[in-house]
Protein backbone atom coordinates (compact mmCIF):
# COMPACT_ATOMS: atom_id res chain seq x y z
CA UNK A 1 58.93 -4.50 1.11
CA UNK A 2 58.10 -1.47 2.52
CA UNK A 3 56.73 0.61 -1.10
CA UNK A 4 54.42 -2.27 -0.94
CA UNK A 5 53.18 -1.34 2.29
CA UNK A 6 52.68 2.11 1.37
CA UNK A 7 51.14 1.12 -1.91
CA UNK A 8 48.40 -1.22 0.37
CA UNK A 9 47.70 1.33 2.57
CA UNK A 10 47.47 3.69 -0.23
CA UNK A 11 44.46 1.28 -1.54
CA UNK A 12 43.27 1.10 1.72
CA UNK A 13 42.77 4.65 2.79
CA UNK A 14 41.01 5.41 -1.06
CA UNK A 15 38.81 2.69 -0.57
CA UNK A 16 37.55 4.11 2.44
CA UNK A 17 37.60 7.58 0.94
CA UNK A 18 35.25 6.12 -1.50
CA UNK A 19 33.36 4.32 1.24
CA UNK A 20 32.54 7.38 3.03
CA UNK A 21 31.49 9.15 -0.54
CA UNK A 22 29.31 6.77 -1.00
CA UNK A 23 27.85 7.25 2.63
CA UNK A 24 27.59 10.86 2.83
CA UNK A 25 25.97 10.56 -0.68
CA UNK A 26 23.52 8.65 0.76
CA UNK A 27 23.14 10.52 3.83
CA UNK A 28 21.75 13.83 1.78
CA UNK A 29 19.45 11.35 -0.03
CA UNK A 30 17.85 10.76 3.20
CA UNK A 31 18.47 14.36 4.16
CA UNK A 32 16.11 15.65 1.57
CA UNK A 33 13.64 12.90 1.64
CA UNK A 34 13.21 13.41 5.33
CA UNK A 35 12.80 17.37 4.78
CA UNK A 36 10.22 16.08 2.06
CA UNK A 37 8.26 14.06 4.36
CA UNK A 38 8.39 16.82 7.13
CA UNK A 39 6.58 19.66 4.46
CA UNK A 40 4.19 16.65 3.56
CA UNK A 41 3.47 16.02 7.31
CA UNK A 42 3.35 20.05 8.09
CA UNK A 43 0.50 20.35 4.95
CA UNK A 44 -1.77 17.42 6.61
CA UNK A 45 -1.39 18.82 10.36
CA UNK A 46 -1.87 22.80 9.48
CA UNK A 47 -5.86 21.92 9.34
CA UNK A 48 -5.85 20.61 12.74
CA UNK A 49 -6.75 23.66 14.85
CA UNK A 50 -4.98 23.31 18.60
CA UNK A 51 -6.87 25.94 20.46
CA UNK A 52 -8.87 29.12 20.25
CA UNK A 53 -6.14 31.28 22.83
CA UNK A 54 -5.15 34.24 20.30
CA UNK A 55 -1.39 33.52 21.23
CA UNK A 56 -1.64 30.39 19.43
CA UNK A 57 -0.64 30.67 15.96
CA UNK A 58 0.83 28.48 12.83
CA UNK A 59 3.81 30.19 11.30
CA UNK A 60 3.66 29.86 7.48
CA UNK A 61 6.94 28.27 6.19
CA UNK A 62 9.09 31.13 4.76
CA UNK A 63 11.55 28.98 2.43
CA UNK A 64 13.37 25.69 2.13
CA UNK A 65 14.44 23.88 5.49
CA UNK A 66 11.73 25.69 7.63
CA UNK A 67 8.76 23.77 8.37
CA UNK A 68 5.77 25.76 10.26
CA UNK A 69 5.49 26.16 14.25
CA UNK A 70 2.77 26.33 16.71
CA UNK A 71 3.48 28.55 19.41
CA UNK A 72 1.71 28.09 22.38
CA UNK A 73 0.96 29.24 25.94
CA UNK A 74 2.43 26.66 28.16
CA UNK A 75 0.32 24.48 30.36
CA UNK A 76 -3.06 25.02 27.60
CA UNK A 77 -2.93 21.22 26.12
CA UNK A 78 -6.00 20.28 27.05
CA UNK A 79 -6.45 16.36 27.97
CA UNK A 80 -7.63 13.76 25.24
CA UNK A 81 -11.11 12.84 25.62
CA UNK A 82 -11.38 8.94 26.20
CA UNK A 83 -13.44 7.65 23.42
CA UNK A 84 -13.75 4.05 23.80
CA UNK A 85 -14.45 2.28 27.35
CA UNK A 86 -11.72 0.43 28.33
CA UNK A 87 -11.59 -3.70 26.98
CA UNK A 88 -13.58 -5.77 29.71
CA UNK A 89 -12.51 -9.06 31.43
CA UNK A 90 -14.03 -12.31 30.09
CA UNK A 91 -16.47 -13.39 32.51
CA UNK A 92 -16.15 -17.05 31.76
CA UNK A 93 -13.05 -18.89 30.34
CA UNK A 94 -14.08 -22.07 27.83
CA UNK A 95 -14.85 -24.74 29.29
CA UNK A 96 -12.71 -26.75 25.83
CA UNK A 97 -10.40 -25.65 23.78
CA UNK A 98 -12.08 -24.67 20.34
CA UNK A 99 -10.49 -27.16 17.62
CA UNK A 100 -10.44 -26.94 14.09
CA UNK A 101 -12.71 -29.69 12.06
CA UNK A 102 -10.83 -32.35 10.50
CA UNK A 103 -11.30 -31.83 7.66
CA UNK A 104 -10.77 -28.37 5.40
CA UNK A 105 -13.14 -26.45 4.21
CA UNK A 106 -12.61 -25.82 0.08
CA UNK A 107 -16.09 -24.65 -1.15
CA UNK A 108 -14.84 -21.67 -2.11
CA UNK A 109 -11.44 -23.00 -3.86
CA UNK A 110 -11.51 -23.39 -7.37
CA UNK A 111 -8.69 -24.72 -9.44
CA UNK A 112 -7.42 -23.66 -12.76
């Protein structure tokens, strides 16, 4: 009948009103675990110093929500240095496969 109907769709809608609580509940969980993270991450980079230009300066957080900034002149990034050489090609590929013996190796196993 058609009060049943209502009363289903009635159920239906709360359920999802409850659904979305539950979401946007979890949502500002994240929120404030990712603004967390963000003052944790702005505390280890502040010590990094990005150039001597006297434009560029760190901006001290001034309350909740507002992490610091670097401003910068644009075009001063400077290029990284590379510190490793690049990997080399194997001269020589094996002239065999490399197989395992067969049979384990259990010096070091002991059993209790």
């Amino acid at each position: 009948s058609g009060i049943e109907q209502v009363n289903t769709a009635i159920t239906q809608m709360d359920d999802v009103t409850q659904q979305n609580a539950a979401l946007v509940e979890e949502a500002a969980a994240a929120a404030e675990s990712l603004e967390e993270q963000a003052q944790q991450l702005v505390g280890a980079v502040a010590r990094f110093k990005l150039s001597s230009d006297p434009e560029s300066r760190q901006l001290q957080p001034s309350g909740k929500g507002q992490g610091a900034a670097v401003v910068r002149k644009k075009g001063t990034i400077a290029k990284a240095k590379q510190l490793s050489p690049p990997p080399r090609k194997m001269s020589k590929a094996l002239s065999q496969p490399v197989r395992p013996s067969s049979e384990p190796q259990d010096d070091d196993w002991k059993e209790f």
